[in-house]
Structure formats: C-alpha cells, structure tokens
PDB file of N, CA and C in Angstrom:
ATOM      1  N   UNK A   1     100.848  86.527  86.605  1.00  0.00           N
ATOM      2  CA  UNK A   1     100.459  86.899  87.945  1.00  0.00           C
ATOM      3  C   UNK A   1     100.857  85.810  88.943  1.00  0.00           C
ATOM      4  N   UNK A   2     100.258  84.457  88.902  1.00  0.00           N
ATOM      5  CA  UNK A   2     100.382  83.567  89.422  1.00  0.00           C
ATOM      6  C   UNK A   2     102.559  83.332  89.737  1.00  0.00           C
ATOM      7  N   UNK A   3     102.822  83.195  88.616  1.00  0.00           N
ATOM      8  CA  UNK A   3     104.278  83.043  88.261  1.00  0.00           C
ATOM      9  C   UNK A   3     104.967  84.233  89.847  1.00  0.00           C
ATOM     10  N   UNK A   4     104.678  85.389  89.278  1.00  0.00           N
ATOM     11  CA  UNK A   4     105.081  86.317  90.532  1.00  0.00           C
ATOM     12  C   UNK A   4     105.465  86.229  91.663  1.00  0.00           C
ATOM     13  N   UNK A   5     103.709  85.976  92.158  1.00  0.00           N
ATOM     14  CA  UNK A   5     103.355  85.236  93.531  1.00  0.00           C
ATOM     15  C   UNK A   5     104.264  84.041  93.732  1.00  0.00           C
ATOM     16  N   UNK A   6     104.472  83.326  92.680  1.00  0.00           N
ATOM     17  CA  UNK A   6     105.257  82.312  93.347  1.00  0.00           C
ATOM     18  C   UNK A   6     106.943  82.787  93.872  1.00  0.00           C
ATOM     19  N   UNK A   7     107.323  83.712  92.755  1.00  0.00           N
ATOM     20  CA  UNK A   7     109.028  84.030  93.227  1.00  0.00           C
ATOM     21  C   UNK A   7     108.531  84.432  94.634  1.00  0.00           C
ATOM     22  N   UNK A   8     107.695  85.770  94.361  1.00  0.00           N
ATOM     23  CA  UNK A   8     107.830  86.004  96.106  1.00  0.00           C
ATOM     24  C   UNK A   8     107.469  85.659  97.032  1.00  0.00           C
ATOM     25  N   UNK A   9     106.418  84.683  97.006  1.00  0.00           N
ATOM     26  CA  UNK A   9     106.469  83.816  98.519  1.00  0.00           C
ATOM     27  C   UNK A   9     107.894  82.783  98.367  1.00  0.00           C
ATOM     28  N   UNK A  10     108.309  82.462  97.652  1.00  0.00           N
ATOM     29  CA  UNK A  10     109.767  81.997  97.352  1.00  0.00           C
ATOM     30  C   UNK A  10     110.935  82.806  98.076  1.00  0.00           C
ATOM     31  N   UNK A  11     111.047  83.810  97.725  1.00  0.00           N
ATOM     32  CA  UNK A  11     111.707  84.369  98.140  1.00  0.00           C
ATOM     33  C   UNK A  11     111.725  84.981  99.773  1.00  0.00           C
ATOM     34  N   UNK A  12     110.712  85.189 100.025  1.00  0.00           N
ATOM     35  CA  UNK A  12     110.275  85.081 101.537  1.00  0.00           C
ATOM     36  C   UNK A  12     110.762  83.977 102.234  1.00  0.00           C
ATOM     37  N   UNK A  13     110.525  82.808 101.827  1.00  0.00           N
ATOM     38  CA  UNK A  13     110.716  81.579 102.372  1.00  0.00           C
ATOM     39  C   UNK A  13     112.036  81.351 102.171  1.00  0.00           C
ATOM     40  N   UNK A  14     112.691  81.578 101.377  1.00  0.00           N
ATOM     41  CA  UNK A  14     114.591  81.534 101.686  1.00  0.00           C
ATOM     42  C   UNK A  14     114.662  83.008 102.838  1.00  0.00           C
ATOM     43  N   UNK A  15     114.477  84.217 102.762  1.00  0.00           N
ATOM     44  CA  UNK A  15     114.688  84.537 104.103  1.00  0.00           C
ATOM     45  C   UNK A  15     114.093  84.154 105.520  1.00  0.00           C
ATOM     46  N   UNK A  16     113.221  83.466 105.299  1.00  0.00           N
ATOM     47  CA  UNK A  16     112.522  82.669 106.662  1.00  0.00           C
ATOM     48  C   UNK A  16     113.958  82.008 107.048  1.00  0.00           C
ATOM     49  N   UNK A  17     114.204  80.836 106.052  1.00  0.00           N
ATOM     50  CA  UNK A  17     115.325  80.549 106.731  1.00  0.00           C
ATOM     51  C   UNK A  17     116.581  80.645 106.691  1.00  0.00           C
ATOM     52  N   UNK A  18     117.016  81.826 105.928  1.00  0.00           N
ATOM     53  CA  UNK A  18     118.234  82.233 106.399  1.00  0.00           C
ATOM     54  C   UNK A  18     118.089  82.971 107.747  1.00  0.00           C
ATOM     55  N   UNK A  19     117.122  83.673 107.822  1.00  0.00           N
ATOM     56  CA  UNK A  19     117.088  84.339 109.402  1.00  0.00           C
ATOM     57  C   UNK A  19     117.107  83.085 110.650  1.00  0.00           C
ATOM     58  N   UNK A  20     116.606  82.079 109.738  1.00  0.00           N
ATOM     59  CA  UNK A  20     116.226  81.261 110.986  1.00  0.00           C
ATOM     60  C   UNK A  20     117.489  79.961 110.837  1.00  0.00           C
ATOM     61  N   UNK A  21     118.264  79.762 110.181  1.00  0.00           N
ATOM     62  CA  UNK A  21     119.784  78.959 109.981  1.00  0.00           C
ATOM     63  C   UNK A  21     119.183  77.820 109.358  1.00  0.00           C
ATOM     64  N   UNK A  22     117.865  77.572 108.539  1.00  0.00           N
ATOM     65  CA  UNK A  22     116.970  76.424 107.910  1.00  0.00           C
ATOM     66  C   UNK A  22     117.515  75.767 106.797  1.00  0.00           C
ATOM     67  N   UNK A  23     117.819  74.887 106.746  1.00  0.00           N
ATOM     68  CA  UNK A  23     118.289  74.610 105.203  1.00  0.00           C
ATOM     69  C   UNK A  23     117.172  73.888 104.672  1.00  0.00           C
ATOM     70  N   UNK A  24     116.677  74.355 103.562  1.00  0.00           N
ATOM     71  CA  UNK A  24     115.663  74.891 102.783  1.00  0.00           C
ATOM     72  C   UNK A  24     115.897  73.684 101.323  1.00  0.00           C
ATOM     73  N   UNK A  25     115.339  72.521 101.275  1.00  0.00           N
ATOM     74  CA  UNK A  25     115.437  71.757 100.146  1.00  0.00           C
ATOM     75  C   UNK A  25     113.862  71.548  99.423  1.00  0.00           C
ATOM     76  N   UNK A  26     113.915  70.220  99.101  1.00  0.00           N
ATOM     77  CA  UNK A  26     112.264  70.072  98.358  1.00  0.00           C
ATOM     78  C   UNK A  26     112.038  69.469  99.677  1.00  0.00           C
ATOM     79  N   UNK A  27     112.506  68.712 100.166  1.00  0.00           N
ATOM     80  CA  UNK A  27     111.968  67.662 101.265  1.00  0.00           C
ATOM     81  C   UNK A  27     111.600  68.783 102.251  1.00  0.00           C
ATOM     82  N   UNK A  28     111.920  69.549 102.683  1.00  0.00           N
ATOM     83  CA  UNK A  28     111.749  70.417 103.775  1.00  0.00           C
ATOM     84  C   UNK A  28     110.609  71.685 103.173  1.00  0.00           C
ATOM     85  N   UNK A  29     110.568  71.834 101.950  1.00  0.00           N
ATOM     86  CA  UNK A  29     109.312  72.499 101.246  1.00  0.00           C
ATOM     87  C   UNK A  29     108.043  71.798 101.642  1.00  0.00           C
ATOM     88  N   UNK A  30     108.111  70.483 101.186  1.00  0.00           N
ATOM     89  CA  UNK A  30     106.918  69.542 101.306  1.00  0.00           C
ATOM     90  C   UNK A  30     106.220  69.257 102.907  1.00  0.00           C
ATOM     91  N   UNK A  31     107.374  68.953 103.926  1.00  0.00           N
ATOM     92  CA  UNK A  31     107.252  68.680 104.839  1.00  0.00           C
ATOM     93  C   UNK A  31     106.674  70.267 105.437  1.00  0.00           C
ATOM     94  N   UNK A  32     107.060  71.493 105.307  1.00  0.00           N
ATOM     95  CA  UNK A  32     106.465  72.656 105.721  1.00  0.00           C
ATOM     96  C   UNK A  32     105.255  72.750 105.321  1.00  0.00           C
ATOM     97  N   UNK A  33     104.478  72.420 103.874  1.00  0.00           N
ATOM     98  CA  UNK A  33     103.525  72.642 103.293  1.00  0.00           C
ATOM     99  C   UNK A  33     102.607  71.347 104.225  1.00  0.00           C
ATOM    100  N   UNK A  34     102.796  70.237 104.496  1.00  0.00           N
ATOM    101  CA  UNK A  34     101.599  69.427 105.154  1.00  0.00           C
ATOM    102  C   UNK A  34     101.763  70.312 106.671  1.00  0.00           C
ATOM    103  N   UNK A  35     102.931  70.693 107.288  1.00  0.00           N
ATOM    104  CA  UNK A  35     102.776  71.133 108.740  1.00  0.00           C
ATOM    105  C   UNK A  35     101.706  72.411 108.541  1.00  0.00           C
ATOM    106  N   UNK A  36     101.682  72.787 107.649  1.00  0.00           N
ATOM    107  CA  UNK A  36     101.017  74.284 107.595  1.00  0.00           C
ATOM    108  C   UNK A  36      99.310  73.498 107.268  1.00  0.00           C
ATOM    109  N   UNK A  37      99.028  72.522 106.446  1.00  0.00           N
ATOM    110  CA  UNK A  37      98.110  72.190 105.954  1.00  0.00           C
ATOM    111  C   UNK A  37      97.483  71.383 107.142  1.00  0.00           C
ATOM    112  N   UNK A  38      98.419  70.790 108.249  1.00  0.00           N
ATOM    113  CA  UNK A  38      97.953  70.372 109.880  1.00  0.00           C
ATOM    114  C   UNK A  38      97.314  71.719 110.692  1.00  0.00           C
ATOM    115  N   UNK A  39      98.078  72.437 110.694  1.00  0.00           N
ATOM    116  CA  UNK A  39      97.409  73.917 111.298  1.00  0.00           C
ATOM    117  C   UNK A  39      96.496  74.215 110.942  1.00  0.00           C
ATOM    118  N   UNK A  40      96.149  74.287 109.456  1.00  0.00           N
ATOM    119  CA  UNK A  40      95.349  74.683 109.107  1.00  0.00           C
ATOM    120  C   UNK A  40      93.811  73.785 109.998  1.00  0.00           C
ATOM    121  N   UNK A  41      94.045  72.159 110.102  1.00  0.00           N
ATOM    122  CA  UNK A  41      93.331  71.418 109.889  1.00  0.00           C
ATOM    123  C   UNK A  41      92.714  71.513 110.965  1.00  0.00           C
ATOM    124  N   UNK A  42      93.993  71.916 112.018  1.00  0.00           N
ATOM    125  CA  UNK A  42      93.347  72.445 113.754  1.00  0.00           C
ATOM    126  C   UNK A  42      92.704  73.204 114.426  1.00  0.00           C
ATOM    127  N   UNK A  43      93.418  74.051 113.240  1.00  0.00           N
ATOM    128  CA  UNK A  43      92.265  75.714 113.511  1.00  0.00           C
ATOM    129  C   UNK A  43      90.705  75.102 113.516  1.00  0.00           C
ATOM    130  N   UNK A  44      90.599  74.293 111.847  1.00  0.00           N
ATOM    131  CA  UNK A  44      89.482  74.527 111.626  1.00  0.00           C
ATOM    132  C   UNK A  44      88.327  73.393 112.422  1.00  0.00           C
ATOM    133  N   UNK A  45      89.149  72.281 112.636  1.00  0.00           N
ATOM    134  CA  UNK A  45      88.296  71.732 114.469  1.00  0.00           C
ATOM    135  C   UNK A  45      88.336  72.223 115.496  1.00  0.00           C
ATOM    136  N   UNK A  46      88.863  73.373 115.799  1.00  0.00           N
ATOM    137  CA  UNK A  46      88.316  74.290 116.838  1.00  0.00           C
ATOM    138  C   UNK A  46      87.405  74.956 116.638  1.00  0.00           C
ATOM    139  N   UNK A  47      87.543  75.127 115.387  1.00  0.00           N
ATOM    140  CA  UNK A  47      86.487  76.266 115.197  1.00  0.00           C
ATOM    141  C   UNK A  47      84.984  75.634 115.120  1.00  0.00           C
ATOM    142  N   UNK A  48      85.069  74.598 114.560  1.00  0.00           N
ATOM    143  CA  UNK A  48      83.985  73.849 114.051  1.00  0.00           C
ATOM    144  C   UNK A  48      83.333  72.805 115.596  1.00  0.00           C
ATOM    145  N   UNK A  49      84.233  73.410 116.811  1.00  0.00           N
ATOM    146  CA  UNK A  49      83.762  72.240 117.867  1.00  0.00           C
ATOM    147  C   UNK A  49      84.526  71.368 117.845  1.00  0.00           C
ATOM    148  N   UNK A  50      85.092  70.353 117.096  1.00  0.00           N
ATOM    149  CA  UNK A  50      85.690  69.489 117.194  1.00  0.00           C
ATOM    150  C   UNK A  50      87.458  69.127 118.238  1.00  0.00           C
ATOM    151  N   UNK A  51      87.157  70.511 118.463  1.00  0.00           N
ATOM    152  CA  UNK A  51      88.759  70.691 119.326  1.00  0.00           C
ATOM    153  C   UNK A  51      88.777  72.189 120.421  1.00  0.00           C
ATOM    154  N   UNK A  52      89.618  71.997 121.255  1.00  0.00           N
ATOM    155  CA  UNK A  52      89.312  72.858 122.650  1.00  0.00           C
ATOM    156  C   UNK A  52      89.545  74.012 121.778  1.00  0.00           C
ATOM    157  N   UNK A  53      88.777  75.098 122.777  1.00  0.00           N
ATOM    158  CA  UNK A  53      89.354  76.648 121.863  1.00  0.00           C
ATOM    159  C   UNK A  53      89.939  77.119 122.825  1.00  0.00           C
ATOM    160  N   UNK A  54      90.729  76.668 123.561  1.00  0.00           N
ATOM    161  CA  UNK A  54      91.771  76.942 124.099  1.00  0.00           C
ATOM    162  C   UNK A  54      91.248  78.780 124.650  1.00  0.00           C
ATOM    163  N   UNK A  55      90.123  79.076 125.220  1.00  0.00           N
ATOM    164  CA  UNK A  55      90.629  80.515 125.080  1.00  0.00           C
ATOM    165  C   UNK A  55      89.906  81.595 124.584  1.00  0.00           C
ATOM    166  N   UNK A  56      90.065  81.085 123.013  1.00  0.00           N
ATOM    167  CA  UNK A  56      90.124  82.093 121.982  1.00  0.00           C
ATOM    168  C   UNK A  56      88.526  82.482 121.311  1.00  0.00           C
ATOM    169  N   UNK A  57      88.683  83.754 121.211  1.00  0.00           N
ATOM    170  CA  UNK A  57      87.125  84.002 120.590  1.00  0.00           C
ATOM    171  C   UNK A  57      87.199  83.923 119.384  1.00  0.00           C
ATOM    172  N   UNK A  58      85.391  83.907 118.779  1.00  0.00           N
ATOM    173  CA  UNK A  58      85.221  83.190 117.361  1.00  0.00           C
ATOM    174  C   UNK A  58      85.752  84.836 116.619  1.00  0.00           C
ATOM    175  N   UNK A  59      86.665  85.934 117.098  1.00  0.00           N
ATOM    176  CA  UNK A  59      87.354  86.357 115.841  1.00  0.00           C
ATOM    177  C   UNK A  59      88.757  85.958 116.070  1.00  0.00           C
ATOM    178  N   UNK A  60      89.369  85.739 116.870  1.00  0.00           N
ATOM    179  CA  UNK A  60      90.437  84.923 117.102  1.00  0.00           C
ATOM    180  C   UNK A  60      90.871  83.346 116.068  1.00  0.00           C
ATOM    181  N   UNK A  61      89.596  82.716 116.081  1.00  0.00           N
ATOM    182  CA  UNK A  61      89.377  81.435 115.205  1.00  0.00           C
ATOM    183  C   UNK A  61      89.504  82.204 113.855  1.00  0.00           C
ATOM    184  N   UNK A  62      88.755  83.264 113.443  1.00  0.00           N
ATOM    185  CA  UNK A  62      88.791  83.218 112.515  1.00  0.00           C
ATOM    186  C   UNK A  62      90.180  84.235 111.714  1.00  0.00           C
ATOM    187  N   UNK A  63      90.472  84.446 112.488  1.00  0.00           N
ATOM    188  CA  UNK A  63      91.909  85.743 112.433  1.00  0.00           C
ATOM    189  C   UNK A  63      92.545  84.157 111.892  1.00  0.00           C
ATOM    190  N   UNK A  64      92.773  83.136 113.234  1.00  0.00           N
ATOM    191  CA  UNK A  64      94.137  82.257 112.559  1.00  0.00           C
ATOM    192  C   UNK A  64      93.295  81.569 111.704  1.00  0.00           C
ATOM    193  N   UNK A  65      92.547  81.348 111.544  1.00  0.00           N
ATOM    194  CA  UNK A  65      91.936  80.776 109.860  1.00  0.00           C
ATOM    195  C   UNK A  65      92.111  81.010 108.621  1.00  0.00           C
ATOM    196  N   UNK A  66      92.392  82.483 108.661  1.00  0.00           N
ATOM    197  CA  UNK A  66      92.822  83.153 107.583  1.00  0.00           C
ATOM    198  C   UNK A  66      94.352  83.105 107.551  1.00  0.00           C
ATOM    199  N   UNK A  67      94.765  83.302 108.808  1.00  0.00           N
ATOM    200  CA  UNK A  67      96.307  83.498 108.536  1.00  0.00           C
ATOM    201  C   UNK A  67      96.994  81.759 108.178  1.00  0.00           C
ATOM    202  N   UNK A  68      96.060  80.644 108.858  1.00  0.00           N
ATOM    203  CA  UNK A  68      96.548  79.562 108.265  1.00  0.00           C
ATOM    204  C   UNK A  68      96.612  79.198 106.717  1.00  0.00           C
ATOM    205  N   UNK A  69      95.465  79.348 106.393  1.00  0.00           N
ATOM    206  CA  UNK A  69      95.086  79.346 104.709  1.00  0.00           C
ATOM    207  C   UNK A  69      96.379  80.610 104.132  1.00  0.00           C
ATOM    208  N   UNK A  70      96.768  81.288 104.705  1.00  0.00           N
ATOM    209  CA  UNK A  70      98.097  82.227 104.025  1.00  0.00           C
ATOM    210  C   UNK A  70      99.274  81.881 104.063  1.00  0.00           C
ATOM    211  N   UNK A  71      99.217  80.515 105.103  1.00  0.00           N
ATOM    212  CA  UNK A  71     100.596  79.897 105.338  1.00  0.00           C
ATOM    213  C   UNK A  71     100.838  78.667 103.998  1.00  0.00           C
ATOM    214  N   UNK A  72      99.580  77.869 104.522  1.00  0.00           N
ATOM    215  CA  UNK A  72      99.253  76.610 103.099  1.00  0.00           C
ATOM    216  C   UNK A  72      99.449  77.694 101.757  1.00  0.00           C
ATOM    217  N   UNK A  73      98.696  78.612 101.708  1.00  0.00           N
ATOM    218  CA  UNK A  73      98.685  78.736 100.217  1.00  0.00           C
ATOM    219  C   UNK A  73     100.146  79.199 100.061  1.00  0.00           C
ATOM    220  N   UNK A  74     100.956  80.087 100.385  1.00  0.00           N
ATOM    221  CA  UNK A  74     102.657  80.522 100.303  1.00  0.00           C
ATOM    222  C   UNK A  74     103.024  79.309 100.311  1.00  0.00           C
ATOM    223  N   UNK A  75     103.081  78.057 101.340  1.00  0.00           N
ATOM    224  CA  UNK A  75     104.154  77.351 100.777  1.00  0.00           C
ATOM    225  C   UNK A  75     103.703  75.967 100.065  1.00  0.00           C
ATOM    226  N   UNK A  76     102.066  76.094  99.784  1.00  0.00           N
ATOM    227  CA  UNK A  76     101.675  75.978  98.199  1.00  0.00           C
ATOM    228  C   UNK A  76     102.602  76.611  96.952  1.00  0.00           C
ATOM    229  N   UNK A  77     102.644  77.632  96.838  1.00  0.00           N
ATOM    230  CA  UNK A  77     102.944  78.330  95.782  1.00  0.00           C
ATOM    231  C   UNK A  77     104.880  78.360  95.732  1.00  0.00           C
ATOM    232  N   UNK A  78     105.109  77.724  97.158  1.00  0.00           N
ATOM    233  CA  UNK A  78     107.029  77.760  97.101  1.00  0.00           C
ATOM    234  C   UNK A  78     107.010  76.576  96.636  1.00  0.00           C
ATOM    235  N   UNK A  79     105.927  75.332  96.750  1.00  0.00           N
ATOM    236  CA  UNK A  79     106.315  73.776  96.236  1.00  0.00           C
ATOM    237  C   UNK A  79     106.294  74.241  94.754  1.00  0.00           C
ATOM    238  N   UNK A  80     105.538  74.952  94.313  1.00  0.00           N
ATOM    239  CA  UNK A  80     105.287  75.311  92.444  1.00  0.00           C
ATOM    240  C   UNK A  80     106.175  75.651  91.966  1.00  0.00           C
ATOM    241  N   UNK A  81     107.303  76.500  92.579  1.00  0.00           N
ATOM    242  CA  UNK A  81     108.080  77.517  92.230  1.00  0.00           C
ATOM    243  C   UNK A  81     109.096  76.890  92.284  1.00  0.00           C
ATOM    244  N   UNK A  82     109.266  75.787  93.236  1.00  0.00           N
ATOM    245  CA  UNK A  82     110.666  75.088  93.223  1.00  0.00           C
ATOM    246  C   UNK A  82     110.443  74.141  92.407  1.00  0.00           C
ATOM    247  N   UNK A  83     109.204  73.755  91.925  1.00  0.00           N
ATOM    248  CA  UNK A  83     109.025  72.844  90.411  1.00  0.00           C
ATOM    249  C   UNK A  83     108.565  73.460  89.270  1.00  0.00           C
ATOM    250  N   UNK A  84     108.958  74.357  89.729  1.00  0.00           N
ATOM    251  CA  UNK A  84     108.942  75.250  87.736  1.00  0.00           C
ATOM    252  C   UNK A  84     107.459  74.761  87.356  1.00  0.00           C
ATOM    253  N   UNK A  85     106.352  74.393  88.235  1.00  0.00           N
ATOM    254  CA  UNK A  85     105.331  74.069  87.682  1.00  0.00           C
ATOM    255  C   UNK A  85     104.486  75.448  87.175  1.00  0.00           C
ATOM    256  N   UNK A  86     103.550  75.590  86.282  1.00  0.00           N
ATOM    257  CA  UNK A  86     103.024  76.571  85.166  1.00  0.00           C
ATOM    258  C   UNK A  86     101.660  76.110  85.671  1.00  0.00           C
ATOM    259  N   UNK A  87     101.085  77.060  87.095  1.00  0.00           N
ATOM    260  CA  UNK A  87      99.944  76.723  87.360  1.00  0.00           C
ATOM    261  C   UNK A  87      98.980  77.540  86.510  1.00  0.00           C
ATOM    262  N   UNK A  88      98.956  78.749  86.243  1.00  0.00           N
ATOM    263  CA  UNK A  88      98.585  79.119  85.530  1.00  0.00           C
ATOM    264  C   UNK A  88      97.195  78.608  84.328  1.00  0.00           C
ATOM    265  N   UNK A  89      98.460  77.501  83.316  1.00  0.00           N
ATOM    266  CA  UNK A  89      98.247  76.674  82.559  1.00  0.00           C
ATOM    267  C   UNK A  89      97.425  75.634  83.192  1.00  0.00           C
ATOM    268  N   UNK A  90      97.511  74.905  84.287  1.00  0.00           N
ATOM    269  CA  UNK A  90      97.017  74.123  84.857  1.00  0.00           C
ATOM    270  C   UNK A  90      95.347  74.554  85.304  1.00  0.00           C
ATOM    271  N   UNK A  91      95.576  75.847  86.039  1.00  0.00           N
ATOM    272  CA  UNK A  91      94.242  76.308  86.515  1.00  0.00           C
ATOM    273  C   UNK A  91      93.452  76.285  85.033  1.00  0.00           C
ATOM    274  N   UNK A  92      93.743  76.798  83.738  1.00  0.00           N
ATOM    275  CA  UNK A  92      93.151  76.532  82.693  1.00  0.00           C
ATOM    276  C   UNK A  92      92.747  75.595  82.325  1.00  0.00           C
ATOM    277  N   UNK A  93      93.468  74.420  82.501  1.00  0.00           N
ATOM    278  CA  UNK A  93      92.919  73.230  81.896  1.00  0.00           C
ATOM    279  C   UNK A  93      91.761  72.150  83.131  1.00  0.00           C
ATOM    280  N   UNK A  94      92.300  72.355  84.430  1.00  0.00           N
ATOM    281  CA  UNK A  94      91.675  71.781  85.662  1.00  0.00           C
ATOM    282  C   UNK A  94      90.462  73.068  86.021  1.00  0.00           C
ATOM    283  N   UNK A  95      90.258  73.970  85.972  1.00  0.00           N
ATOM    284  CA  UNK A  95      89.727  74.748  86.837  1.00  0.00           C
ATOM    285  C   UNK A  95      88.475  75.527  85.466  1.00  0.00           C
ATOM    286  N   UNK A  96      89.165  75.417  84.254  1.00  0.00           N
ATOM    287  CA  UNK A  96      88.840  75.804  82.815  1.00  0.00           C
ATOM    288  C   UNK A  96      88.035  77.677  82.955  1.00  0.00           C
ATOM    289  N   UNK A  97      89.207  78.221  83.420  1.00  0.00           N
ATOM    290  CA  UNK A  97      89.304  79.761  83.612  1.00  0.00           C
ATOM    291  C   UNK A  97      90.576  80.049  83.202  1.00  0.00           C
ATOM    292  N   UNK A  98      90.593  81.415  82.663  1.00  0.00           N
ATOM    293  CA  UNK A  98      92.054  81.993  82.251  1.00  0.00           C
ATOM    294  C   UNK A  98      92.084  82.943  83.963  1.00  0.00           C
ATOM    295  N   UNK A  99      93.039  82.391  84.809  1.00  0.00           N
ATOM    296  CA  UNK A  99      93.698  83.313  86.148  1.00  0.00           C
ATOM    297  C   UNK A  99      94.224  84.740  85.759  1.00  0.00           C
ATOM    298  N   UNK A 100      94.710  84.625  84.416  1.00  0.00           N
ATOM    299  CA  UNK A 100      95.347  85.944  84.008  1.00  0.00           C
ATOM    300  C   UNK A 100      94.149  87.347  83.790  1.00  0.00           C
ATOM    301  N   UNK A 101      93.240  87.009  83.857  1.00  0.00           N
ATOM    302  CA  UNK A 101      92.640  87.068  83.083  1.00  0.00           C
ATOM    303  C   UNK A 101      90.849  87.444  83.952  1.00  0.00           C
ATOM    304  N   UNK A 102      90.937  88.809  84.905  1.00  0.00           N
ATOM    305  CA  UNK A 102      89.745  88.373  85.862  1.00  0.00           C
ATOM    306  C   UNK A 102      88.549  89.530  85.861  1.00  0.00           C
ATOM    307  N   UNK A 103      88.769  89.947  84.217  1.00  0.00           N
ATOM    308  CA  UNK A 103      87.583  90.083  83.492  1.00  0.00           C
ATOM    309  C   UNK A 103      86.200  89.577  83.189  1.00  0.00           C
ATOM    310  N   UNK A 104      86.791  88.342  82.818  1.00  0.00           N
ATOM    311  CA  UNK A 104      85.434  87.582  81.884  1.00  0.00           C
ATOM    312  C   UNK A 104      84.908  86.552  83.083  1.00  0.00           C
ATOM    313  N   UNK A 105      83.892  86.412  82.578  1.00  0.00           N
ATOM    314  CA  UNK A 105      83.143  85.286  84.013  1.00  0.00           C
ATOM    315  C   UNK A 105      83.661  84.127  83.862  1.00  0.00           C
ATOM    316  N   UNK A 106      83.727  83.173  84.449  1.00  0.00           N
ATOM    317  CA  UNK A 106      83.743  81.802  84.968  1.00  0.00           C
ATOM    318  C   UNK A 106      83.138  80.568  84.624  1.00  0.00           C
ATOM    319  N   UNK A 107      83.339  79.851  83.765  1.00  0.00           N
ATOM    320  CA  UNK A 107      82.488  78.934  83.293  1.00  0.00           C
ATOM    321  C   UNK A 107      82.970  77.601  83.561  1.00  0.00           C
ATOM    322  N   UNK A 108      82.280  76.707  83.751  1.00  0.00           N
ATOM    323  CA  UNK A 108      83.019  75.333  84.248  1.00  0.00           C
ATOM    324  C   UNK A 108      82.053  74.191  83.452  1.00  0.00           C
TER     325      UNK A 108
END
C-alpha cells in the first residue's frame, strides 16, 4: 500500500515539474519537503494565534491545514520513493503495527 502511494505521489511530482520546466533531483526533493514542512509550520501559527490570519476564517485555517499536511506528507513519501526506502517495514519496527494490514488493533 504504502509502496504505491509512494510511485504516485512520485509520479505527480515529476509532472509538477515537467509542467513547470523543474529539474527534479534529491537536493530539490529535500529542499521541497522542508518548504512544505515551513507552510505547514505557518499555517499552524496562525491558526494557533501566533501569526496574522491575514483575513482568513477558522475554516479557511483549517482547509490549508489539511491541504499543508497533504503537501509534507506527498513529498514525504517522494523523499522514500527516491530512496527505495521500505517504510512499510520501518512503520513495523518504529511504530510496531503491520500498515498493510488495518484489521487488527494497534499495540505499542
């Protein structure tokens, strides 16, 4: 499942920037994933008071809250994918749940 998700936010993200003329390496993966993980960080001091709300009402805050956390987690999952990393496996051993797997309860 996890594996999936990763080709296709992968694959999304090479047409991001072929539409957009981006050349698309690890360095420019990484560097997208903290800019997205800054957004994220802004949203959530606005939301929390800590920053102007410019504006926007608390479903507005929470509309880009969600859509930030969709940006981090995609190009979360494009840094994985361009390192062949097996989160999967990982969530098993760090998280000690099978992801495949969203039957059985949760034990930690």
């Amino acid at each position: 499942m996890l594996k999936e998700l990763q080709k296709r936010f992968d694959a999304a993200s090479l047409s991001y920037c072929d539409l957009h003329g981006l050349e698309r390496d690890r360095d420019w993966v990484m560097l997208k994933l903290q800019e997205e993980i800054g957004e994220l960080t802004q949203v959530w001091n606005t939301k929390t008071g800590r920053g102007r709300d410019k504006g926007l009402s608390h479903e507005d805050l929470d509309q880009s809250l969600a859509d930030e956390v969709a940006d981090a987690l995609g190009m979360l999952l494009v840094f994985a994918h361009q390192h062949e990393l097996d989160l999967a496996e990982s969530i098993a051993r760090k998280w000690r749940f099978d992801c495949n797997d969203l039957t059985s309860p949760t034990s930690i």
